[in-house]
PDB file of N, CA and C in Angstrom:
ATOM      1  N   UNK A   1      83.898 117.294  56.845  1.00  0.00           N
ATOM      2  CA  UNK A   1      84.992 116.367  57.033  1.00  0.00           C
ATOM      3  C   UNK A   1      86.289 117.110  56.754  1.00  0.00           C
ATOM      4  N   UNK A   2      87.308 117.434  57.475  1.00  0.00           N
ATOM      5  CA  UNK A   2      88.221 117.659  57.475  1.00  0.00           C
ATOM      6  C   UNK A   2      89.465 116.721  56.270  1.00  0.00           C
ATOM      7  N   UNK A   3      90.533 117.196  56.012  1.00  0.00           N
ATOM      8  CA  UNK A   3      91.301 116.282  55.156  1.00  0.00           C
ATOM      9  C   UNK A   3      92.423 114.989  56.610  1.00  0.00           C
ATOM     10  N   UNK A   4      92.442 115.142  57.126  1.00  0.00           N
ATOM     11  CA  UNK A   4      93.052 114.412  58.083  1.00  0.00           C
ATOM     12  C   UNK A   4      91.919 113.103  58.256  1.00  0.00           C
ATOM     13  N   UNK A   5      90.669 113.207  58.723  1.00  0.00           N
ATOM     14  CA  UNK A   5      89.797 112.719  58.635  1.00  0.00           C
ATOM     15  C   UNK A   5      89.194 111.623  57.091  1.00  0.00           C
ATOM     16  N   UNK A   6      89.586 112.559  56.209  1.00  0.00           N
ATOM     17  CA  UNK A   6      89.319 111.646  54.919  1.00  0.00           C
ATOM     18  C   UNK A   6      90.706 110.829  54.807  1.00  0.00           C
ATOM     19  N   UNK A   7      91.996 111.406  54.799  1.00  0.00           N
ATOM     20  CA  UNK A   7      92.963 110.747  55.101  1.00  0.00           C
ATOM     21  C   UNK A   7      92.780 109.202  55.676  1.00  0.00           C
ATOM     22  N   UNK A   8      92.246 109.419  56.971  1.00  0.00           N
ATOM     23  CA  UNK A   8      92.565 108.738  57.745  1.00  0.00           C
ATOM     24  C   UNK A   8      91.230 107.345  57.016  1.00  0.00           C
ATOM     25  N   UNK A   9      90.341 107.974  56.704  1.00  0.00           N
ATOM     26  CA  UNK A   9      88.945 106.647  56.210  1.00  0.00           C
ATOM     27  C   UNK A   9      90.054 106.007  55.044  1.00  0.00           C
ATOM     28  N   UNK A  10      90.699 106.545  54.121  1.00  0.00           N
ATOM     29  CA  UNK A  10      91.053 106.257  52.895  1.00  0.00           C
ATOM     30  C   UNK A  10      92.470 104.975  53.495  1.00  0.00           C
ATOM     31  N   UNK A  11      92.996 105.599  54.433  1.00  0.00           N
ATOM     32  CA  UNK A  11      94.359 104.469  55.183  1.00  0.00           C
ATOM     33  C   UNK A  11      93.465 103.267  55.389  1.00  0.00           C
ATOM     34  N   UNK A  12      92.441 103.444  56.118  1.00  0.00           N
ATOM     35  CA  UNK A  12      91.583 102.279  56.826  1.00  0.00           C
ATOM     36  C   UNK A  12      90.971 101.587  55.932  1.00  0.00           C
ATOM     37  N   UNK A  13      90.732 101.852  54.664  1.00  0.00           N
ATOM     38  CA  UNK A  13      89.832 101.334  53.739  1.00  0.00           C
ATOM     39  C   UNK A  13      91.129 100.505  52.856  1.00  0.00           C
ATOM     40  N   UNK A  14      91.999 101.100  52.364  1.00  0.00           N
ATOM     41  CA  UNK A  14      93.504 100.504  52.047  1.00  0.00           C
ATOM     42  C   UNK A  14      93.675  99.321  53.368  1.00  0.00           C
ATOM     43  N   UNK A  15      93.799  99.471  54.427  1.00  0.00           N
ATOM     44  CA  UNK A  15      94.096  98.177  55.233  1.00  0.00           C
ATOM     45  C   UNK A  15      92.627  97.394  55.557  1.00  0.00           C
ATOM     46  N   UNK A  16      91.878  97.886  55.089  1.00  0.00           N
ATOM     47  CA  UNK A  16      90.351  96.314  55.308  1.00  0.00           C
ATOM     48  C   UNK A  16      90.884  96.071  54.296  1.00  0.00           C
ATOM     49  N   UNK A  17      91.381  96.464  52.963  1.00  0.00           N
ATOM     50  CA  UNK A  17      91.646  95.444  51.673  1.00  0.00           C
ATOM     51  C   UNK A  17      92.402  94.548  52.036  1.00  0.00           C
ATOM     52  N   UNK A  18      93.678  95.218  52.441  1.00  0.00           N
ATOM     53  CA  UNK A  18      94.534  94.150  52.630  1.00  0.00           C
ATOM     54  C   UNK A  18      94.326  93.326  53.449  1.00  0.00           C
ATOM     55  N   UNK A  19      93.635  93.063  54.500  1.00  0.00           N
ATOM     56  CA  UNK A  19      93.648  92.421  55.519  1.00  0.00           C
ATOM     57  C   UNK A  19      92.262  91.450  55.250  1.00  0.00           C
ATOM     58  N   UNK A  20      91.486  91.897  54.742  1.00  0.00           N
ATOM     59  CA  UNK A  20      90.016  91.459  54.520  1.00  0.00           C
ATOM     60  C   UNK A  20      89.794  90.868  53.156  1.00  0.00           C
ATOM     61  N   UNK A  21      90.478  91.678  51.834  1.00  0.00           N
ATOM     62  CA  UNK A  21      90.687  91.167  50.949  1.00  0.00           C
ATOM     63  C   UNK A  21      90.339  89.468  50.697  1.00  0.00           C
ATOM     64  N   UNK A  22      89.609  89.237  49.264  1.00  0.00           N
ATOM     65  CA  UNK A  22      89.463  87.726  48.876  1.00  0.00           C
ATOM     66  C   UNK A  22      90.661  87.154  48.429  1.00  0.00           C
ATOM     67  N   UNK A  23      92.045  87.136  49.268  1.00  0.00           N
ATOM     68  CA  UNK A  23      93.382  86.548  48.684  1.00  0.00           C
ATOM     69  C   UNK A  23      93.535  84.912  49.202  1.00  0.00           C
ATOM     70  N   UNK A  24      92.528  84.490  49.740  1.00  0.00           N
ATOM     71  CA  UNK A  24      92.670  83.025  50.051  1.00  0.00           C
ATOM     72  C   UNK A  24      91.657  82.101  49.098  1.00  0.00           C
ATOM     73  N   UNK A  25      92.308  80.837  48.639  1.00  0.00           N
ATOM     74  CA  UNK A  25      91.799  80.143  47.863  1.00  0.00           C
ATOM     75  C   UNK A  25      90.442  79.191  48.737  1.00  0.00           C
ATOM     76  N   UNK A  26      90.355  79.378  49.929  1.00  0.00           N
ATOM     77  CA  UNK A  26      89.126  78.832  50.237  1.00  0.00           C
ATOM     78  C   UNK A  26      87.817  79.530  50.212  1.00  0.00           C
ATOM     79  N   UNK A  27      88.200  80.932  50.294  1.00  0.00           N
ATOM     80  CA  UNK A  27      86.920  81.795  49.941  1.00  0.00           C
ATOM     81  C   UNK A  27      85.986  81.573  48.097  1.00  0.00           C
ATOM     82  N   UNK A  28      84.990  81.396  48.294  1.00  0.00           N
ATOM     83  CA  UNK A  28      83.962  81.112  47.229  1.00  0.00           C
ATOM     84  C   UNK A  28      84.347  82.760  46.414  1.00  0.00           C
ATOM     85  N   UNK A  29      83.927  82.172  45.031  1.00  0.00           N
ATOM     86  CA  UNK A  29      83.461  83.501  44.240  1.00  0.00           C
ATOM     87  C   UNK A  29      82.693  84.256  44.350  1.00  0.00           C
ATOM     88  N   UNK A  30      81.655  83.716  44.715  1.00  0.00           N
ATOM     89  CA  UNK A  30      80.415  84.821  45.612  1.00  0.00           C
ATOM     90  C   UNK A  30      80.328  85.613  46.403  1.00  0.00           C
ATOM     91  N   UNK A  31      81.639  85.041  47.394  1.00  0.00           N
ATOM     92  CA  UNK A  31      82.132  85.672  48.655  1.00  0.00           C
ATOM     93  C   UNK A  31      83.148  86.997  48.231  1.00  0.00           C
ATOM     94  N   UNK A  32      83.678  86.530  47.476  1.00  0.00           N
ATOM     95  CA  UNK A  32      85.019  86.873  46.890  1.00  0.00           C
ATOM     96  C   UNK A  32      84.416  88.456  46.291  1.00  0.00           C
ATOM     97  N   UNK A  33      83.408  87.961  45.131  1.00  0.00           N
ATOM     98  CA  UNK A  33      82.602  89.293  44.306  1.00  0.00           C
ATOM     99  C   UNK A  33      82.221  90.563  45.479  1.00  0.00           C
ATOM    100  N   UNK A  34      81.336  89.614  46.687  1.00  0.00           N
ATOM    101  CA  UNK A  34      80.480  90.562  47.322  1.00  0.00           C
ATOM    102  C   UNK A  34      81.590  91.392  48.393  1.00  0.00           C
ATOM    103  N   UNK A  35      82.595  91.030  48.798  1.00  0.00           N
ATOM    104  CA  UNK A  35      83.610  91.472  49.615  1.00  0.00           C
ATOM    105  C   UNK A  35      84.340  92.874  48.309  1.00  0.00           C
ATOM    106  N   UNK A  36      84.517  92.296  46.982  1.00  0.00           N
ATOM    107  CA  UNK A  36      85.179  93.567  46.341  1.00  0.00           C
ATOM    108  C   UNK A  36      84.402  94.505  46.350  1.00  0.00           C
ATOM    109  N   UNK A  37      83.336  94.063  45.864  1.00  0.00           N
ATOM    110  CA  UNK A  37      81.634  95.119  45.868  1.00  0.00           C
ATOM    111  C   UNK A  37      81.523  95.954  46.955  1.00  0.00           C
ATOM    112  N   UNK A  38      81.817  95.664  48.199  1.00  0.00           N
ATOM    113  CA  UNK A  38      81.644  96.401  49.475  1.00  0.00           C
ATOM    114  C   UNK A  38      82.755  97.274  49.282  1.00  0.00           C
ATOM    115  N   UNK A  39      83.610  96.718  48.529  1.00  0.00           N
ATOM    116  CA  UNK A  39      85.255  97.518  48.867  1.00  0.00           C
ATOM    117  C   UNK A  39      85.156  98.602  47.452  1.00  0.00           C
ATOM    118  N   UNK A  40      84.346  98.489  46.718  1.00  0.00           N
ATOM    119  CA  UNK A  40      84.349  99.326  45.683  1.00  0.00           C
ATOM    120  C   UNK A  40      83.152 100.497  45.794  1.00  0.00           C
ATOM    121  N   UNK A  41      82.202 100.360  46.747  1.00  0.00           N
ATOM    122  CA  UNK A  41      80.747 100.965  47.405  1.00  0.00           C
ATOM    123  C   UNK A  41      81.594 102.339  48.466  1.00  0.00           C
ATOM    124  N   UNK A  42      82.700 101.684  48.867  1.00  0.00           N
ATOM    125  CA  UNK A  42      83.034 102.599  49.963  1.00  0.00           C
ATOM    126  C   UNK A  42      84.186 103.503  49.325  1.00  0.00           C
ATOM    127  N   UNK A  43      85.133 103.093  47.960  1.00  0.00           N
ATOM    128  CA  UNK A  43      85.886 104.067  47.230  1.00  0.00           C
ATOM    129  C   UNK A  43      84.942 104.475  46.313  1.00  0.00           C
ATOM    130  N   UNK A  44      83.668 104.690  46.232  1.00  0.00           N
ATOM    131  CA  UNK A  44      83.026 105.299  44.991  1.00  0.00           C
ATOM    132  C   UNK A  44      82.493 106.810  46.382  1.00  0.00           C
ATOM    133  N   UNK A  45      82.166 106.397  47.738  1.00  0.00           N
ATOM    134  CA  UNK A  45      82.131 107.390  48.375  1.00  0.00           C
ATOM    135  C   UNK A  45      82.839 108.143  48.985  1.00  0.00           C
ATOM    136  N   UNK A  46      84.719 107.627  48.851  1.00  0.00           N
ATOM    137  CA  UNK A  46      85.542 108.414  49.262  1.00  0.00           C
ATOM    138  C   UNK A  46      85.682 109.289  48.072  1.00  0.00           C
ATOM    139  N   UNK A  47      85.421 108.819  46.757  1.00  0.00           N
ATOM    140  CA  UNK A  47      86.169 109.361  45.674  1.00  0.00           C
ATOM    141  C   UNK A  47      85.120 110.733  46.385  1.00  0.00           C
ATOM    142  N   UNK A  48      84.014 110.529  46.109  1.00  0.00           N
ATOM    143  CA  UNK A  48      82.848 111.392  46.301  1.00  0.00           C
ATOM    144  C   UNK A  48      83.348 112.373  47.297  1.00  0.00           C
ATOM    145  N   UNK A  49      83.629 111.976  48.777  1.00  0.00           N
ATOM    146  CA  UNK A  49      84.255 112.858  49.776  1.00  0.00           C
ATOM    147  C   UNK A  49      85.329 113.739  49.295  1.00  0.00           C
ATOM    148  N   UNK A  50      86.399 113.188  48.579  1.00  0.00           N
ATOM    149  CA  UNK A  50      87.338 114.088  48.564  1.00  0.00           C
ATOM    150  C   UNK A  50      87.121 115.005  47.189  1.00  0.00           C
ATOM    151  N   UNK A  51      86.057 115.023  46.066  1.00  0.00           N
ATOM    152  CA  UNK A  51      85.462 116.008  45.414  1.00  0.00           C
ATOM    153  C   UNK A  51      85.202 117.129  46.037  1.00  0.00           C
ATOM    154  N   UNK A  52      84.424 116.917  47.158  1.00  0.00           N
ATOM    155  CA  UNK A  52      83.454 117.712  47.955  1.00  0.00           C
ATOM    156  C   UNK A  52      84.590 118.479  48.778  1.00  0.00           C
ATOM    157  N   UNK A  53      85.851 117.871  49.354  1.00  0.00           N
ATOM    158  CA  UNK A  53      86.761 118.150  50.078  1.00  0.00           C
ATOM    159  C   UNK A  53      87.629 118.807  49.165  1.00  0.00           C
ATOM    160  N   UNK A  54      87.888 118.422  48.391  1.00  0.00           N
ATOM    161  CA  UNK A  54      88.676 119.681  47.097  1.00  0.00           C
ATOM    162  C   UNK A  54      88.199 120.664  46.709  1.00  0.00           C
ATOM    163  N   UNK A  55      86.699 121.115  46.530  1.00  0.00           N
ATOM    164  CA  UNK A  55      86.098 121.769  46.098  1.00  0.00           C
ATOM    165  C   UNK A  55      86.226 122.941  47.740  1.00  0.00           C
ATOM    166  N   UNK A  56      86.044 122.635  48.306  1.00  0.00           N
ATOM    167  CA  UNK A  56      85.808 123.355  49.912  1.00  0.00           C
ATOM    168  C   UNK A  56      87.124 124.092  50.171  1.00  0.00           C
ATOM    169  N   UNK A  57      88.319 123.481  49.816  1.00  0.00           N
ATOM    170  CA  UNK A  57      89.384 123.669  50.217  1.00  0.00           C
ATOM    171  C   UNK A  57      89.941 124.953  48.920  1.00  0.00           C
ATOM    172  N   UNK A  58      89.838 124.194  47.538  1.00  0.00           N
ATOM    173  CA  UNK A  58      89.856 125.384  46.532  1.00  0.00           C
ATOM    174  C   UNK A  58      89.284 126.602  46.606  1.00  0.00           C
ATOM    175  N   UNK A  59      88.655 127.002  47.763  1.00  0.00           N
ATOM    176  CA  UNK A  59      87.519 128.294  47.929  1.00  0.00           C
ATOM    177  C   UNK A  59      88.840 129.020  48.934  1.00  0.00           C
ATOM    178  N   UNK A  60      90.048 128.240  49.415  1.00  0.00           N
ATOM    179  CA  UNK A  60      91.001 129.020  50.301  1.00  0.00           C
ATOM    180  C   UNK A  60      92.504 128.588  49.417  1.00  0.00           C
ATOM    181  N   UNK A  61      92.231 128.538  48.462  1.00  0.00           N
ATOM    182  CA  UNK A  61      93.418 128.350  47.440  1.00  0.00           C
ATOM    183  C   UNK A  61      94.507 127.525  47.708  1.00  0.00           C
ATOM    184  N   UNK A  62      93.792 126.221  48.467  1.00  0.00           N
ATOM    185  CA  UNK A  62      94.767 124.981  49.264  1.00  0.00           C
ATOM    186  C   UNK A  62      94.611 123.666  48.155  1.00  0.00           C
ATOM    187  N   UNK A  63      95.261 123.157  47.989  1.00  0.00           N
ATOM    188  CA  UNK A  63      95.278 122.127  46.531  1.00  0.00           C
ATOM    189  C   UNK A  63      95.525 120.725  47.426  1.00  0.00           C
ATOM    190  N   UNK A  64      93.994 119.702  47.467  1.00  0.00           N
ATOM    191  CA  UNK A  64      94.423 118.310  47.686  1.00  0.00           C
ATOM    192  C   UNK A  64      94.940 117.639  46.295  1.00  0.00           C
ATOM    193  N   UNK A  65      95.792 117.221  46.863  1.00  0.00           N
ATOM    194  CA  UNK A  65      96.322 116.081  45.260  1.00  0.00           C
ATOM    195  C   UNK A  65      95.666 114.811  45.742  1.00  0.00           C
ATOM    196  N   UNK A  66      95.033 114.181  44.559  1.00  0.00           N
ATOM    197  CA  UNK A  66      94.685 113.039  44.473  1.00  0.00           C
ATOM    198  C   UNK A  66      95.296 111.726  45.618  1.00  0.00           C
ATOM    199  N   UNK A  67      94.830 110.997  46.069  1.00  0.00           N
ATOM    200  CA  UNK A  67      94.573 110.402  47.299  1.00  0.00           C
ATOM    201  C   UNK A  67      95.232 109.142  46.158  1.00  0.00           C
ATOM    202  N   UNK A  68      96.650 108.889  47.064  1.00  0.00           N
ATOM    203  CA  UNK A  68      97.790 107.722  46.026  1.00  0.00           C
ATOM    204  C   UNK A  68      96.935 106.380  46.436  1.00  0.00           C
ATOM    205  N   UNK A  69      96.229 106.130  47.698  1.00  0.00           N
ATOM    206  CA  UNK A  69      95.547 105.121  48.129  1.00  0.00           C
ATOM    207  C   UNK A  69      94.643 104.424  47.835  1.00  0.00           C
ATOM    208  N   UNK A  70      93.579 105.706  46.868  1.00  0.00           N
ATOM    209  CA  UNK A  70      92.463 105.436  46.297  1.00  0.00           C
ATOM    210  C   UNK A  70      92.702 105.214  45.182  1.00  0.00           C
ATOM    211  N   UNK A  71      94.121 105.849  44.650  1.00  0.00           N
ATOM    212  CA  UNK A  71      94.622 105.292  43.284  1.00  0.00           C
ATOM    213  C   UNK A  71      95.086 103.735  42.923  1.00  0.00           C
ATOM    214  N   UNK A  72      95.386 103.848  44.677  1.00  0.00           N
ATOM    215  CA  UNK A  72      96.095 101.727  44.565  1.00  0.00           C
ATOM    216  C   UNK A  72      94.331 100.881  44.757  1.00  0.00           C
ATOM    217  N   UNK A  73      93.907 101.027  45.623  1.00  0.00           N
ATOM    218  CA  UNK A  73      92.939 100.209  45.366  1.00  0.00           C
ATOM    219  C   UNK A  73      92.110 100.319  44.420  1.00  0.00           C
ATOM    220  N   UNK A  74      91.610 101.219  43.415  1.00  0.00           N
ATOM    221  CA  UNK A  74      91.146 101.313  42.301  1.00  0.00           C
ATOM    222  C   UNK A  74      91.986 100.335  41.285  1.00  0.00           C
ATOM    223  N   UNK A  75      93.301 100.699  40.921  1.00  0.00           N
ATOM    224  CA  UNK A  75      93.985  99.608  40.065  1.00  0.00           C
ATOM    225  C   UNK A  75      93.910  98.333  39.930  1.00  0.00           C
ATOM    226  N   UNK A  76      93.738  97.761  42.007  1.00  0.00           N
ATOM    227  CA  UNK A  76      93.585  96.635  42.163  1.00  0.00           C
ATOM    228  C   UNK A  76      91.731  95.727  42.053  1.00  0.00           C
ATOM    229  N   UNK A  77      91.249  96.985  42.340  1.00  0.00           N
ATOM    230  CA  UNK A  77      89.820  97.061  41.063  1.00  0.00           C
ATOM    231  C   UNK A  77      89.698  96.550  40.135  1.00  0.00           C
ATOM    232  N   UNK A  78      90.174  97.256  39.589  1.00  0.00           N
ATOM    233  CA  UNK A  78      90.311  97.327  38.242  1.00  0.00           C
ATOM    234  C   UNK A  78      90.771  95.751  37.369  1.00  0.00           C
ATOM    235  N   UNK A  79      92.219  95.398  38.351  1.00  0.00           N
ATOM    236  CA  UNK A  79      92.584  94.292  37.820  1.00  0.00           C
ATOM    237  C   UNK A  79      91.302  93.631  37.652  1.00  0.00           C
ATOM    238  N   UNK A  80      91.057  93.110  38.823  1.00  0.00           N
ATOM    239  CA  UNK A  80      89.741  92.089  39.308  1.00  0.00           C
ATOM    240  C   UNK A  80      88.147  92.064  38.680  1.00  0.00           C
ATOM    241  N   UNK A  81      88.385  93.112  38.274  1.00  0.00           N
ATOM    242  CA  UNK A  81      87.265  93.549  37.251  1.00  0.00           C
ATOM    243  C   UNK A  81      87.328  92.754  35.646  1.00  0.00           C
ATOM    244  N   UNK A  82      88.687  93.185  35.557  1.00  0.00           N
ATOM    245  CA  UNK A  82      88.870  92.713  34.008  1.00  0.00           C
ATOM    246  C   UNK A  82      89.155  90.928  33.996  1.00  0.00           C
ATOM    247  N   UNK A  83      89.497  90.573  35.484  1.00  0.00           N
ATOM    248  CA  UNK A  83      89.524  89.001  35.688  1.00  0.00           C
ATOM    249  C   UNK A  83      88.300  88.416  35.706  1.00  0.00           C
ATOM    250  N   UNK A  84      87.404  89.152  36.116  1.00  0.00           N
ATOM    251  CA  UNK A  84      85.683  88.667  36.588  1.00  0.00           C
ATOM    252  C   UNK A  84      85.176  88.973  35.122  1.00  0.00           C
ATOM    253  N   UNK A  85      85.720  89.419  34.378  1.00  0.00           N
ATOM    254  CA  UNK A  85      84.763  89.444  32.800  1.00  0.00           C
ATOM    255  C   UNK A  85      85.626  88.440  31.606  1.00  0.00           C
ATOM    256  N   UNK A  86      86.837  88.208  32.430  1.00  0.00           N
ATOM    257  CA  UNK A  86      87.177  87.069  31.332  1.00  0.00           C
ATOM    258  C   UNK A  86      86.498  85.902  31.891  1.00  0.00           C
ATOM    259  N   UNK A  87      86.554  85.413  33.196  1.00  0.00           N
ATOM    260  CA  UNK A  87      85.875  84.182  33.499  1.00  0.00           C
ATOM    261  C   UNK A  87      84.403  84.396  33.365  1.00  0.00           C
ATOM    262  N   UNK A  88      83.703  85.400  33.022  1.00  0.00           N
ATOM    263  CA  UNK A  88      82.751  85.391  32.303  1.00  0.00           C
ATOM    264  C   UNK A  88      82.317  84.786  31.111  1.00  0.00           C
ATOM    265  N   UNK A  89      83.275  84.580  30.670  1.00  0.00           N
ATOM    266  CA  UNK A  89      83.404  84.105  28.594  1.00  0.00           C
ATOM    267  C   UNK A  89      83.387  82.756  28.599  1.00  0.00           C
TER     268      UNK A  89
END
């Protein structure tokens, strides 16, 4: 995989959030969980890609910096994470 290529999955995965995202109050919690779950399945394999893609690229002394995209939807993770364990209680 090229970095243009991971680029480009990481833009697309940033706009299914936004666009696909559980931000409407008629969607169920179930719905809601299994939609972040999918969205957190596919940044646990970009994170994975661009390891593999840093590592490849460090062998020609070219430096990817961390992917700002995977940094926003992780946060927004993250929030939702710590919301799904208080309504846990």
């Amino acid at each position: 995989m090229s970095s243009d290529e991971f680029k480009k999955q990481v833009t697309a995965l940033l706009e299914e959030f936004r666009t696909r995202g559980p931000f409407a109050s008629h969607i169920s919690c179930e719905k809601a969980f299994e939609l972040i779950n999918n969205i957190k399945q596919q940044l646990v394999q970009l994170r994975d890609d661009e390891a593999v893609l840093r590592r490849g690229l460090a062998i020609f002394k070219i430096d990817l910096p961390p992917s700002k995209d995977i940094a926003k939807v992780e946060a927004v993770w993250q929030t939702v994470n710590r919301i799904s364990d208080v309504a846990k209680i």
